[in-house]
Protein backbone atom coordinates (compact mmCIF):
# COMPACT_ATOMS: atom_id res chain seq x y z
CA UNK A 1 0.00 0.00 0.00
CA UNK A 2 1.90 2.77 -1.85
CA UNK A 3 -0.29 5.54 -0.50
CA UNK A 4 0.74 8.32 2.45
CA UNK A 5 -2.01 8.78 4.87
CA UNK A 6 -1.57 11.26 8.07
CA UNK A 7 -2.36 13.80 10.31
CA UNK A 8 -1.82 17.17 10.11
CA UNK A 9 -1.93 19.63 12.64
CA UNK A 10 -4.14 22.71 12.05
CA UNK A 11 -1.48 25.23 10.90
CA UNK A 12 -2.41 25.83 8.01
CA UNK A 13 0.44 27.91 7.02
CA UNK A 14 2.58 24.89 7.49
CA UNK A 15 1.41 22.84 5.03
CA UNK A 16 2.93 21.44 1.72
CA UNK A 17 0.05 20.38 -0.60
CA UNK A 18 -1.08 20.76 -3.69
CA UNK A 19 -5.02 20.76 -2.99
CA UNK A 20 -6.66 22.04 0.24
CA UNK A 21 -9.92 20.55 0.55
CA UNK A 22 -12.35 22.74 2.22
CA UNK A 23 -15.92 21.55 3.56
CA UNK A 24 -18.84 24.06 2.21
CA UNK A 25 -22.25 23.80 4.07
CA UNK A 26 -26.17 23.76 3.01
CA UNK A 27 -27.75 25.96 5.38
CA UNK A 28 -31.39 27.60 5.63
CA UNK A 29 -30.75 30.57 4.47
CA UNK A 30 -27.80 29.29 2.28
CA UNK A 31 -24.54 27.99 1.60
CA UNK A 32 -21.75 28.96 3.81
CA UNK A 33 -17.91 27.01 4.67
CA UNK A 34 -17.94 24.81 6.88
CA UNK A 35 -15.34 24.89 10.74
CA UNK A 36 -12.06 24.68 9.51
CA UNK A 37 -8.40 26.18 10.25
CA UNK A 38 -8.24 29.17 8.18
CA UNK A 39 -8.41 32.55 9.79
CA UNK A 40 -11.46 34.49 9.98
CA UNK A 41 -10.47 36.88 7.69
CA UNK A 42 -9.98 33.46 4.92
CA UNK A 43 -13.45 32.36 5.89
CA UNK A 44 -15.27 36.31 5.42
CA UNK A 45 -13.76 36.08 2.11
CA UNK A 46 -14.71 32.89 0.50
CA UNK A 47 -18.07 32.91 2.49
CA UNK A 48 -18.20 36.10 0.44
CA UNK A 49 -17.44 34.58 -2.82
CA UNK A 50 -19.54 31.38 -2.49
CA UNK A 51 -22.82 32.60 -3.73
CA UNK A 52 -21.02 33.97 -7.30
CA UNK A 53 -19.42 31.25 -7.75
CA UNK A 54 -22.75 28.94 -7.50
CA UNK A 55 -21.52 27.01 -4.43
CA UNK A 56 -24.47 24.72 -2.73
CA UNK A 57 -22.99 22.73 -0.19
CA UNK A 58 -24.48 19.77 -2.52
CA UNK A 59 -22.83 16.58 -2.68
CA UNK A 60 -20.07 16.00 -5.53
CA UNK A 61 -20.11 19.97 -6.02
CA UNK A 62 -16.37 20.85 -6.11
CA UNK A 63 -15.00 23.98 -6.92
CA UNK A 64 -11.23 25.03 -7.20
CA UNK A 65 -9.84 28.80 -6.01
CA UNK A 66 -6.64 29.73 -5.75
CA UNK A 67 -4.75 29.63 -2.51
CA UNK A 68 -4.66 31.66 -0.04
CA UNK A 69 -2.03 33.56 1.94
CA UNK A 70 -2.56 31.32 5.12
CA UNK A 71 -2.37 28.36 4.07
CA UNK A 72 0.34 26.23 1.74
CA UNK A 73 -1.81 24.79 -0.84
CA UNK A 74 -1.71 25.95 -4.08
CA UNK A 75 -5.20 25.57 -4.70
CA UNK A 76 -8.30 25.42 -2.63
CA UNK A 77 -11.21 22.97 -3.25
CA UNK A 78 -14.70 23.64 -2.41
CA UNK A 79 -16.22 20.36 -1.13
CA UNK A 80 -19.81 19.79 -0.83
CA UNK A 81 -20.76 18.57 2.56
CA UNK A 82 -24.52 18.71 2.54
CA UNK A 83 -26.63 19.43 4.85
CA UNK A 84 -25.89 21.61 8.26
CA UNK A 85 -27.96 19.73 10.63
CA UNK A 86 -25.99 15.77 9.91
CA UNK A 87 -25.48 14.75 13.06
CA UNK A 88 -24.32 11.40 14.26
CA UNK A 89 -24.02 8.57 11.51
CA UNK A 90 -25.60 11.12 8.91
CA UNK A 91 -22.34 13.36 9.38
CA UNK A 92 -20.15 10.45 9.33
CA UNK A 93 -21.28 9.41 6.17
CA UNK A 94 -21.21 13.25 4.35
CA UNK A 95 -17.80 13.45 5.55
CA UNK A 96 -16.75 9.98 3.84
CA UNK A 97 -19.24 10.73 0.88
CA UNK A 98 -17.63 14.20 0.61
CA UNK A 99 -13.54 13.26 0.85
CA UNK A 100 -14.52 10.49 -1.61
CA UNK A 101 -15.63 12.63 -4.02
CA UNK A 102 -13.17 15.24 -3.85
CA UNK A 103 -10.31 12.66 -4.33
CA UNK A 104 -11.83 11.16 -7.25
CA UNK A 105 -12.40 14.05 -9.24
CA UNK A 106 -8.67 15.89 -7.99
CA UNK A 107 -6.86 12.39 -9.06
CA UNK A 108 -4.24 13.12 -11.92
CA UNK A 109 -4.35 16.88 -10.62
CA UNK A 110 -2.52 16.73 -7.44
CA UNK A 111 0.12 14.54 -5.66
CA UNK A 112 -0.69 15.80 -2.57
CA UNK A 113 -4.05 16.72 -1.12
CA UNK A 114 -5.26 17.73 2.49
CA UNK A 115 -8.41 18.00 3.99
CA UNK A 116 -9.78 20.73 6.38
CA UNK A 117 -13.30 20.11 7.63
CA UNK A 118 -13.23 20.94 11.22
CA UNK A 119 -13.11 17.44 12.77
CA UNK A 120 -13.33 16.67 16.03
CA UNK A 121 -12.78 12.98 16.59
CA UNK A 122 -10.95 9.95 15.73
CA UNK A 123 -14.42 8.82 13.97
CA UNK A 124 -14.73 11.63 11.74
CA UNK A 125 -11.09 11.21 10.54
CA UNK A 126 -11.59 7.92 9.52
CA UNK A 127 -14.84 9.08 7.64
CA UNK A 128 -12.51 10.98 5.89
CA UNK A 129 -9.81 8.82 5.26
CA UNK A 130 -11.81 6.04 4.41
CA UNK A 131 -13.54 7.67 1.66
CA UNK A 132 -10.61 9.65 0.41
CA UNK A 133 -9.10 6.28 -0.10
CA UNK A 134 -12.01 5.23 -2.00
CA UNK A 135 -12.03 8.11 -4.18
CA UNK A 136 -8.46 8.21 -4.95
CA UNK A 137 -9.01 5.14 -8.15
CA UNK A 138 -7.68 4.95 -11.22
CA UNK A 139 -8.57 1.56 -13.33
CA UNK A 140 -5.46 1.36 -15.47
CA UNK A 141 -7.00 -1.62 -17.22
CA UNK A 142 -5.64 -3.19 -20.55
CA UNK A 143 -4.90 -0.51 -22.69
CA UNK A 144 -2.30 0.05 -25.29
CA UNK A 145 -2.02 2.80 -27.39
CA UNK A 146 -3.98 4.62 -24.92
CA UNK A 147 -1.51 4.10 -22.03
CA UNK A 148 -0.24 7.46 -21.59
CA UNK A 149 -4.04 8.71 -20.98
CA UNK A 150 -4.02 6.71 -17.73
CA UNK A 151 -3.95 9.07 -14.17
CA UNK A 152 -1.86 9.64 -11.68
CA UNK A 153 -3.54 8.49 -8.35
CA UNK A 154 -2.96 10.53 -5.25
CA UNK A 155 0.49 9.74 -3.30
CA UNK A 156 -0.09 11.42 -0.22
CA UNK A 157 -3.58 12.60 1.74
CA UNK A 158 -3.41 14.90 5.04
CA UNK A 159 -6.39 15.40 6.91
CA UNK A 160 -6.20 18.66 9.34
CA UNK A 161 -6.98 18.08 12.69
CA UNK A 162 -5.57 19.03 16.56
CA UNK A 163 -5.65 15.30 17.06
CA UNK A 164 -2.59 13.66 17.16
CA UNK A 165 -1.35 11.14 14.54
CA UNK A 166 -0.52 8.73 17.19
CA UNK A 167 -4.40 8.52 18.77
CA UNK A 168 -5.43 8.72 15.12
CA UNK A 169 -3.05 5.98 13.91
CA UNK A 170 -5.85 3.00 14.28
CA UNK A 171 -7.99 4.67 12.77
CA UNK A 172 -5.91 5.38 9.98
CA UNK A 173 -4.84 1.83 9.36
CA UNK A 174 -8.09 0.84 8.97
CA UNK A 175 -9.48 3.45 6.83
CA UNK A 176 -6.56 2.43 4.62
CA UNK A 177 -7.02 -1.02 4.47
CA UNK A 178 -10.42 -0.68 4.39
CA UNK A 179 -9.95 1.30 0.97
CA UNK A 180 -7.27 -0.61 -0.61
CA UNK A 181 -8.67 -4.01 -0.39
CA UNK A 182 -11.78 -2.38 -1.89
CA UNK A 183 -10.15 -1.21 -4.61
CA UNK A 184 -8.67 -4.35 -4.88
CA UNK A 185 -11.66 -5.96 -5.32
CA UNK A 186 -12.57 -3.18 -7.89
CA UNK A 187 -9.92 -4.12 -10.23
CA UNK A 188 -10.89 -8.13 -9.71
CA UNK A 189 -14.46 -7.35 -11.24
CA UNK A 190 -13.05 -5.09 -13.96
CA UNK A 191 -10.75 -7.36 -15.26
CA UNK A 192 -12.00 -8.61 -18.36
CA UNK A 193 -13.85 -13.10 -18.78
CA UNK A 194 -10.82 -12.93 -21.34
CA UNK A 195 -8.57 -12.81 -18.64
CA UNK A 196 -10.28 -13.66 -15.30
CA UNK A 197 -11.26 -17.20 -15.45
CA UNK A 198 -11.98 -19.34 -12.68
CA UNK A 199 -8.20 -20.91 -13.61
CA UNK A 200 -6.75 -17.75 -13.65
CA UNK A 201 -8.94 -16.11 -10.61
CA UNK A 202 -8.07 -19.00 -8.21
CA UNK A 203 -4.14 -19.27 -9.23
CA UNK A 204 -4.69 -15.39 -8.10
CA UNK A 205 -5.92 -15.86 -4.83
CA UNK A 206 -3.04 -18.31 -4.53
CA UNK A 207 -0.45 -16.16 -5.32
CA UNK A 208 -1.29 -12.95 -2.95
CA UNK A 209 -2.20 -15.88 -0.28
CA UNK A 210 1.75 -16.47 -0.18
CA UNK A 211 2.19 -13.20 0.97
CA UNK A 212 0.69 -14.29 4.52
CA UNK A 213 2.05 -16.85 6.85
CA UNK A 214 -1.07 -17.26 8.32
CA UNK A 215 -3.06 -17.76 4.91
CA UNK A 216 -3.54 -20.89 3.58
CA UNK A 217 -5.28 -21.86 0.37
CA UNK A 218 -6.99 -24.98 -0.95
CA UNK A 219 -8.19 -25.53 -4.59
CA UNK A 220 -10.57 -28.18 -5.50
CA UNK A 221 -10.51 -28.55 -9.26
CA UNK A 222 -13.44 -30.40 -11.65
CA UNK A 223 -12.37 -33.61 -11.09
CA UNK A 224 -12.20 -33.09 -7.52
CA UNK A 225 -15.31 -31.20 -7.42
CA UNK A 226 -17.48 -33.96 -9.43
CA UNK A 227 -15.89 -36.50 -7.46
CA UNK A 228 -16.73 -34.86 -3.99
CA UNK A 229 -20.41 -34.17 -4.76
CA UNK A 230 -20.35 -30.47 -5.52
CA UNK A 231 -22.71 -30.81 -8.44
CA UNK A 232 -24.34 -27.44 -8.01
CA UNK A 233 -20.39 -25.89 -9.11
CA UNK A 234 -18.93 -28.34 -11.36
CA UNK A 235 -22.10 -28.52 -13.15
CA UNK A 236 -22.98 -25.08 -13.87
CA UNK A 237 -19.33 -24.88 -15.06
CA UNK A 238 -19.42 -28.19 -17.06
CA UNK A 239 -20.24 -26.39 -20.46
CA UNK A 240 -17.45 -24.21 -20.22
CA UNK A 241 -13.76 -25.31 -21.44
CA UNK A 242 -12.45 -22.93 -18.55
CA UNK A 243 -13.59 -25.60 -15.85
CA UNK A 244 -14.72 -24.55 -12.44
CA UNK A 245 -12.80 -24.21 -9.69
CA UNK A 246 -13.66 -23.69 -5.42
CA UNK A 247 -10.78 -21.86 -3.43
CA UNK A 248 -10.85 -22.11 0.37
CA UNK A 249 -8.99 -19.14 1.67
CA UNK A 250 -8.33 -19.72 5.30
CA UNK A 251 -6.99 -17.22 7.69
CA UNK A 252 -5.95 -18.59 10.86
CA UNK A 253 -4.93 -16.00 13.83
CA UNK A 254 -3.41 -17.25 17.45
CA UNK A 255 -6.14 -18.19 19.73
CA UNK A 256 -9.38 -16.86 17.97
CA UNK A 257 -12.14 -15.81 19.25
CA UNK A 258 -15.11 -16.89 16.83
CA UNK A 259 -14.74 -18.37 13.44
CA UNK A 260 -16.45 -16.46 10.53
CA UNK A 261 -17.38 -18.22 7.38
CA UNK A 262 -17.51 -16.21 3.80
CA UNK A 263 -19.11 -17.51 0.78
CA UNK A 264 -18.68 -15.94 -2.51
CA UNK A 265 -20.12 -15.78 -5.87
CA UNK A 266 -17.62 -15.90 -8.35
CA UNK A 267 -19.21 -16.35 -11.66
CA UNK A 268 -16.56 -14.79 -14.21
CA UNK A 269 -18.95 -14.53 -16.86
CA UNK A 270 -22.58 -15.39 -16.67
CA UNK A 271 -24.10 -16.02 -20.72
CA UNK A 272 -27.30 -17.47 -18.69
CA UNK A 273 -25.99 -21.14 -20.73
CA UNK A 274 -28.44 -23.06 -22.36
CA UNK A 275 -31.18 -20.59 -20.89
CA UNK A 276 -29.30 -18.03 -22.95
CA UNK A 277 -29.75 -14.17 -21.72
CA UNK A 278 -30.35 -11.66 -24.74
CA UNK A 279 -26.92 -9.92 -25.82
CA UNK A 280 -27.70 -7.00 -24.26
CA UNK A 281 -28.17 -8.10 -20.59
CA UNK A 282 -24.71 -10.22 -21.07
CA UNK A 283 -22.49 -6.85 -21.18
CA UNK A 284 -21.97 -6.18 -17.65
CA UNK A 285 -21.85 -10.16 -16.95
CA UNK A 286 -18.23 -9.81 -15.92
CA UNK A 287 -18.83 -8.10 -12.72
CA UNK A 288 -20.76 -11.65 -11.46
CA UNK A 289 -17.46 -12.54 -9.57
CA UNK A 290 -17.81 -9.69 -7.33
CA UNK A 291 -18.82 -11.64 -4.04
CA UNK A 292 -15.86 -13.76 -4.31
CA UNK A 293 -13.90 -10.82 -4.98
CA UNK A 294 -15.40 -9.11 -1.82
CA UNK A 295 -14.65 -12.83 0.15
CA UNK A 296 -11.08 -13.11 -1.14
CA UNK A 297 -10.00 -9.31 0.28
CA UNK A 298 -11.89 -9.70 3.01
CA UNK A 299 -9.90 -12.10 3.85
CA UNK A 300 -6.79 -10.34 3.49
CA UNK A 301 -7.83 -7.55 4.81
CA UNK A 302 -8.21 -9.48 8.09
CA UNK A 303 -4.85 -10.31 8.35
CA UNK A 304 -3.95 -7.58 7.46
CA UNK A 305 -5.50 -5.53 10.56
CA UNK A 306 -4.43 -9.39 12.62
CA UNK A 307 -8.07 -9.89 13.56
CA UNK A 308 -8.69 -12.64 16.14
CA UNK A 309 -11.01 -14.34 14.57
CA UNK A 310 -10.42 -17.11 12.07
CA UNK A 311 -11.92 -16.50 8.76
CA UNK A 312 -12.34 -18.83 5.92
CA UNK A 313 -13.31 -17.57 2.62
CA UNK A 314 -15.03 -19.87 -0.27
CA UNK A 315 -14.43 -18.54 -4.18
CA UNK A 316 -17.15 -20.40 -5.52
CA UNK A 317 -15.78 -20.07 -9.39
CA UNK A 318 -17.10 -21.48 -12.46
CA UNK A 319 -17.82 -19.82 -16.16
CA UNK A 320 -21.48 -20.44 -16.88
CA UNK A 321 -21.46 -20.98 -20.69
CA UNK A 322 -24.00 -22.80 -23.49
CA UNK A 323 -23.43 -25.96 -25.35
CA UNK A 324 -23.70 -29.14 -25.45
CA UNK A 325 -21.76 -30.48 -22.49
CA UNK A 326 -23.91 -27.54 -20.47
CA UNK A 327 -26.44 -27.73 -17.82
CA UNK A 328 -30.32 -28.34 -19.60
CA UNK A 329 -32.65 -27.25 -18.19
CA UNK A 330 -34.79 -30.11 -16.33
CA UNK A 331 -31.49 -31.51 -15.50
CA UNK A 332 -31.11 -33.13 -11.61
CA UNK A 333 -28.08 -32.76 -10.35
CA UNK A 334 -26.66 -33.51 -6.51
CA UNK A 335 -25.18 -31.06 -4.00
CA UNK A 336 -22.53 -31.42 -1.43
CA UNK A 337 -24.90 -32.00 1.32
CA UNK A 338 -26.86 -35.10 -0.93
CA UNK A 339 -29.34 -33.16 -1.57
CA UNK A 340 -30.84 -33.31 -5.70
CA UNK A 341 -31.87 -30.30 -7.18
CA UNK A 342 -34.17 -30.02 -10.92
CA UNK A 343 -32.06 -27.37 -12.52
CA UNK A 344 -35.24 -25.44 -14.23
CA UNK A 345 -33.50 -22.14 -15.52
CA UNK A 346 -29.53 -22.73 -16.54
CA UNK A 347 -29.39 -18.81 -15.61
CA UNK A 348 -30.31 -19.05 -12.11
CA UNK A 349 -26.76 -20.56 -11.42
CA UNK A 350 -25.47 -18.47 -9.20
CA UNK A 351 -27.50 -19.91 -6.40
CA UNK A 352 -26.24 -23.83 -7.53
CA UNK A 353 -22.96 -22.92 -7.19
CA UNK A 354 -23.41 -20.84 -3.60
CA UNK A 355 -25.21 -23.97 -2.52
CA UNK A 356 -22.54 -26.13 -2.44
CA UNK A 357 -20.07 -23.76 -1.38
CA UNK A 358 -22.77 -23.32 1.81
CA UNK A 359 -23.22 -27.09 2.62
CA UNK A 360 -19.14 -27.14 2.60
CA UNK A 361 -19.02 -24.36 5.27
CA UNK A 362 -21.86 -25.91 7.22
CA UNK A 363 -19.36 -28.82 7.46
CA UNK A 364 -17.03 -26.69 9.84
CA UNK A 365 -19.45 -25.71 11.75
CA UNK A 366 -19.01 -21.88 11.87
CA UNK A 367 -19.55 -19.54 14.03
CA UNK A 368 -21.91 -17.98 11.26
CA UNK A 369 -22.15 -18.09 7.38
CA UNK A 370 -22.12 -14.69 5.65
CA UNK A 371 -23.07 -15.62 1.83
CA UNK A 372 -22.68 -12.97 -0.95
CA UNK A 373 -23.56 -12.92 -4.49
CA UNK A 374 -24.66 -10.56 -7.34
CA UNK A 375 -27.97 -12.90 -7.17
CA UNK A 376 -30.93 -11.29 -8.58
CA UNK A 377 -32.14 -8.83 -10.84
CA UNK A 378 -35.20 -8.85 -8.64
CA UNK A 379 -33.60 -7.47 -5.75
CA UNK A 380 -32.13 -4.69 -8.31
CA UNK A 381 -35.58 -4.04 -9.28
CA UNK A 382 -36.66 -3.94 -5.69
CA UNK A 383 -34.41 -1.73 -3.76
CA UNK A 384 -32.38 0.07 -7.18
CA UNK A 385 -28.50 0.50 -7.94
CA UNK A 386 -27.33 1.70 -4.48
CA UNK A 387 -28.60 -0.43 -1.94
CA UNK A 388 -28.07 -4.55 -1.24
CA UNK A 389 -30.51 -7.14 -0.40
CA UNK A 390 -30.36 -8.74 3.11
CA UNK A 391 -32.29 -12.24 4.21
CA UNK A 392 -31.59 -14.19 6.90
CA UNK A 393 -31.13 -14.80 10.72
CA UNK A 394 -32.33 -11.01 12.18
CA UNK A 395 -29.39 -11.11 14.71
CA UNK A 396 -26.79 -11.51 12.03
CA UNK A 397 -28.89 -9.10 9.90
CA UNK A 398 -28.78 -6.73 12.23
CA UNK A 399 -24.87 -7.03 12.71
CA UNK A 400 -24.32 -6.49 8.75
CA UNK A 401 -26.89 -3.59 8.73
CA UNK A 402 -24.31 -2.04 11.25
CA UNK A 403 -21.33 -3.20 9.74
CA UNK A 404 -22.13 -1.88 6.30
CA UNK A 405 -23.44 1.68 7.91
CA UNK A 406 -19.74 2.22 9.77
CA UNK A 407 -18.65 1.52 5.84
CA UNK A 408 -21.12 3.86 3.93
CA UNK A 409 -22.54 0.68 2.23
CA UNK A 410 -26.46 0.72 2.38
CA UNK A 411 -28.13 -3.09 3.33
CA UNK A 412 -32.05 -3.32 2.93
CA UNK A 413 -33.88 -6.25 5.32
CA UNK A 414 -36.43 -8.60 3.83
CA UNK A 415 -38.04 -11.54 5.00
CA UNK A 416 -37.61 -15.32 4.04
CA UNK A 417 -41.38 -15.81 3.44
CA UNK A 418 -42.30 -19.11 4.44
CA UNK A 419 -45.00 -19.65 2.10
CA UNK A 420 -42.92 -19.18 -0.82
CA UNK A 421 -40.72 -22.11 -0.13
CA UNK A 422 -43.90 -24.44 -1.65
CA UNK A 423 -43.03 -23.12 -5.14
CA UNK A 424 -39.40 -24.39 -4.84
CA UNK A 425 -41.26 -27.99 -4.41
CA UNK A 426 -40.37 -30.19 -7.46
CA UNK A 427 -41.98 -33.13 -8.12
CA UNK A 428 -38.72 -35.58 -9.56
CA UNK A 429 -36.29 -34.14 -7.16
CA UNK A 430 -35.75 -32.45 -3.59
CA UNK A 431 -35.76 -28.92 -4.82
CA UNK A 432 -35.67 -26.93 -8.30
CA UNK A 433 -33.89 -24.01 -8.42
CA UNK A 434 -36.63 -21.48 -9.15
CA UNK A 435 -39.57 -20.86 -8.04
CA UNK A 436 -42.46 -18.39 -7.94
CA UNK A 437 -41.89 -15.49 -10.38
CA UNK A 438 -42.96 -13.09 -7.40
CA UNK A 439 -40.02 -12.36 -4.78
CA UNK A 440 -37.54 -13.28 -6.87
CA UNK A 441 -34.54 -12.22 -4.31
CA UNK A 442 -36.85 -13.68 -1.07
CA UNK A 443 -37.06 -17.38 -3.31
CA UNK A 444 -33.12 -17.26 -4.05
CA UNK A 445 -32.87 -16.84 -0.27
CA UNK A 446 -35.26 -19.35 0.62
CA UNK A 447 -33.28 -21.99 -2.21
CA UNK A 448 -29.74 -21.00 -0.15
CA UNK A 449 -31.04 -21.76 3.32
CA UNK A 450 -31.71 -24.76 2.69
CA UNK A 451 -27.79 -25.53 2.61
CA UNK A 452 -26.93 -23.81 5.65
CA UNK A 453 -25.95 -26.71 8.28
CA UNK A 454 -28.97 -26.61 11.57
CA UNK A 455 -28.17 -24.66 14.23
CA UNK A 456 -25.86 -22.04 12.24
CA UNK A 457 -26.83 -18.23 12.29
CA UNK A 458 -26.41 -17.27 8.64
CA UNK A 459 -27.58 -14.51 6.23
CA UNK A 460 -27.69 -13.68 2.80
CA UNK A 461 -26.14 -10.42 0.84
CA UNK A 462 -27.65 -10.01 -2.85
CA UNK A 463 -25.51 -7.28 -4.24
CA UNK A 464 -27.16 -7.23 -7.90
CA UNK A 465 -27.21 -3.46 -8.01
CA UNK A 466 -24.16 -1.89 -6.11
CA UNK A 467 -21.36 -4.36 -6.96
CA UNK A 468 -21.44 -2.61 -10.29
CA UNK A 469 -21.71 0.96 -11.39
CA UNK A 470 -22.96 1.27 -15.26
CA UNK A 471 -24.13 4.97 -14.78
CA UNK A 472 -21.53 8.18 -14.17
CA UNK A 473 -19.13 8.54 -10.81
CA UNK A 474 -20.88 9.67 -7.66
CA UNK A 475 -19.33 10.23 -4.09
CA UNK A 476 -16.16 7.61 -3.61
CA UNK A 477 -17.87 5.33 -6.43
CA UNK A 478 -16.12 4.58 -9.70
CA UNK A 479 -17.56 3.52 -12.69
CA UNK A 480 -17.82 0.36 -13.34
CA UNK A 481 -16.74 -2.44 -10.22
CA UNK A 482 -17.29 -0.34 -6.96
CA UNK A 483 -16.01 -2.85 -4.76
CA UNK A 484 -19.48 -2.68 -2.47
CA UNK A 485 -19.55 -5.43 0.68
CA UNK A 486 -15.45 -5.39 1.22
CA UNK A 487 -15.83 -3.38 4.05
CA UNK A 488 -18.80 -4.34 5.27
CA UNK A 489 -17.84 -8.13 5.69
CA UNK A 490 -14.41 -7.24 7.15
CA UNK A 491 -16.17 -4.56 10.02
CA UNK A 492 -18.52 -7.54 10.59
CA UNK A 493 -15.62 -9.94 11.31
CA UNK A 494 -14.17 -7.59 13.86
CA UNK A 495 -17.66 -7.20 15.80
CA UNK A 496 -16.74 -10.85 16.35
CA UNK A 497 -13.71 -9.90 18.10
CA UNK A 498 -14.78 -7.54 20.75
């Protein structure tokens, strides 16, 4: 982790940076800047200013001045913070939103950028760190001719405060972590079914796992798979000739306190297979790895912070492909746990392949069972672009609903409607894997708990609509793979650890 994150202390005339990042305000009768360093006379003036130049206080509004006298920034940034009245979580979250946004659109401007909004505690500064981190993305991706268009990202980040670096330095770590195994994950889902395969996606994981003495890595390959029972995996990625692969990422601490099992979706590219999707619904099919992205750096990113408490990622991975060596649909096929399952729709395989990657957690009996997955366009439909679907037990519910707040990702609750479960009843086998074509996310829910071993607390992220950003930049979110549920899994590990 290349990138400079500190502390510094609120003179302002002290400072060496390129961009100072300045918080404006949206207040009843106005805009006006928000608490910062500068000296009164700095704040009559640009207060002055604000309403000619169109400043709001509205999020992603950023406006560039030149600097001033007190200060050592060539340029000043106008950030919109929102509203004046945020308190609490509300403020938390404009501050991340805010620095996230700033640092996206100042990347390739500045080398160096600080950040003045008037904090007061360590929570606030890793608000701000964590989404300047987020913001501060560039997606280099496979160009050629093009290379020299690619940005610089941001080497250093300063956020002004009269806390010290040392009580801040936690905080700091973890905002940066936080951020970078995000982006990780980012790249992971933007990396093209050309070149991410389940092959080449699970000799990843292995690689990076080297980097960690207490990592370890297991790979089940297709014959291992079809001769261990996981039908649900190696037979959704039977039609492909990039055969399926499940990594088990395990991290292992000294003396743990709770062990915290992660299941992933990792379909690198989803055509529907025999149950073919139309063309147009296939071009953002790349991104369907993005839960086993979010598993794998979650992973790392508990080691990383040396969280006591074991966590064992599963990358279930397969390439979901027509032909004729493909799922059909009316197919049976059987799980890891024994159980059969009439495989009506070819395109609902996301859920065959998190099956069997739940009934082989269940064996290890867990602590708990997080599963996520880019699952249904139902739960898109449902709840939009920004926020995830989330079934399951409500204790554990409740836990990722607070993990994913402290991370500025949104979670939605829904209920596992028993009386749906009777259209998942198939009359050749013990389950098909569809069912009523009402409560399309609550049925994929209902399909997956039926894997999860008795007596384990479990639930159920759908991250259809945030795991991938078709429409323009907003707040610390990139276009395409946003990296959504990184953070939120690895702040729910830790709330195993106090």
């Amino acid at each position: 982790m290349s990138l400079s994150l500190s502390i510094h202390s609120t003179d302002l005339e002290a400072l060496e940076a390129d961009v100072l990042v300045l918080g404006v305000l949206k207040g009843s009768d106005g805009a006006y800047l928000a608490p910062s360093s500068l000296s009164e006379d700095s704040v009559e003036g640009i207060n002055e200013l604000l309403e000619a130049l169109g400043a709001s206080g509205a999020p992603d509004q950023l406006l560039r001045l030149p600097g001033l006298e007190d200060t050592g920034a060539g340029i000043v940034a106008l950030a919109g913070l929102g509203s004046d009245t945020a308190e609490g979580q509300e403020r938390l979250d404009a501050l991340r939103y805010a620095a996230g946004s700033a640092a996206r659109q100042l990347v390739g401007s500045a080398e160096e950028i600080a950040f003045d909004f008037g904090v007061s505690s360590v929570e606030e500064i890793e608000a701000i760190a964590h989404g300047a981190v987020l913001g501060n993305f560039v997606e280099e991706g496979l160009r050629g001719k093009t290379q020299d268009s690619i940005k610089e990202e941001i080497d250093s980040i300063l956020i002004v405060s009269s806390i010290d670096q040392e009580e801040a330095e936690e905080a700091l770590v973890h905002a940066l972590v936080l951020g970078e195994t995000a982006k990780d994950a980012r790249r992971l889902v933007n990396l093209p079914p050309s070149h991410l395969y389940p092959e080449t996606f699970a000799e990843f994981a292995a690689e990076v796992a080297e980097d960690y003495a207490n990592i370890e890595i297991e790979l089940f390959h297709h014959d291992r798979l079809a001769e261990e029972g996981f039908g649900g995996i190696s037979g959704v990625g039977q039609g492909s000739p990039r055969k399926p692969v499940l990594a088990v990422v395990k991290y292992t601490p000294e003396n743990p306190k709770a062990h915290v099992a992660l299941v992933g979706k990792g379909i690198t590219f989803d055509t529907g297979g025999n149950s073919l999707k139309p063309a147009a619904s296939m071009m953002t099919m790349k991104c369907d790895m993005a839960g086993a992205a979010s598993v794998l750096n979650a992973v790392l990113a508990s080691a990383e912070l040396d969280v006591p408490v074991a966590v064992t990622g599963y990358l279930c991975l397969a390439e979901n492909m027509p032909g004729g060596h493909a799922l059909r649909p009316e197919d049976i096929i059987t799980m890891r746990d024994g159980r059969t399952v009439e495989v009506l729709n070819t395109d609902a395989e996301g859920r065959l392949v998190m099956a069997d990657g739940i009934a082989l957690a269940s064996e290890s009996n867990p602590d708990v069972i997080l599963d996520i997955a880019t699952l249904t366009g139902a739960a898109m439909a449902a709840l939009g672009l920004r926020t995830a679907a989330l079934l399951g037990d409500e204790e554990i519910r409740d836990r990722v609903i607070a993990a994913g707040a402290a991370a500025g990702e949104a979670y939605w609750p829904m209920p596992l409607e028993s009386y749906l479960r009777k259209s998942l009843e198939s009359p050749v086998a013990d389950i098909k894997n569809i069912g009523s074509r009402y409560g399309g996310a609550l049925t994929a829910g209902l399909f997956l708990k039926e894997f999860v071993g008795e007596g384990i607390p479990w639930a159920h992220l759908d991250i259809a609509g945030p795991a991938f950003n078709e429409e323009a930049p907003y707040g610390f979110t990139p276009k395409e793979g946003t990296g959504f549920g990184t953070a939120t899994l690895v702040n729910f590990i830790q709330s195993y650890a106090k």
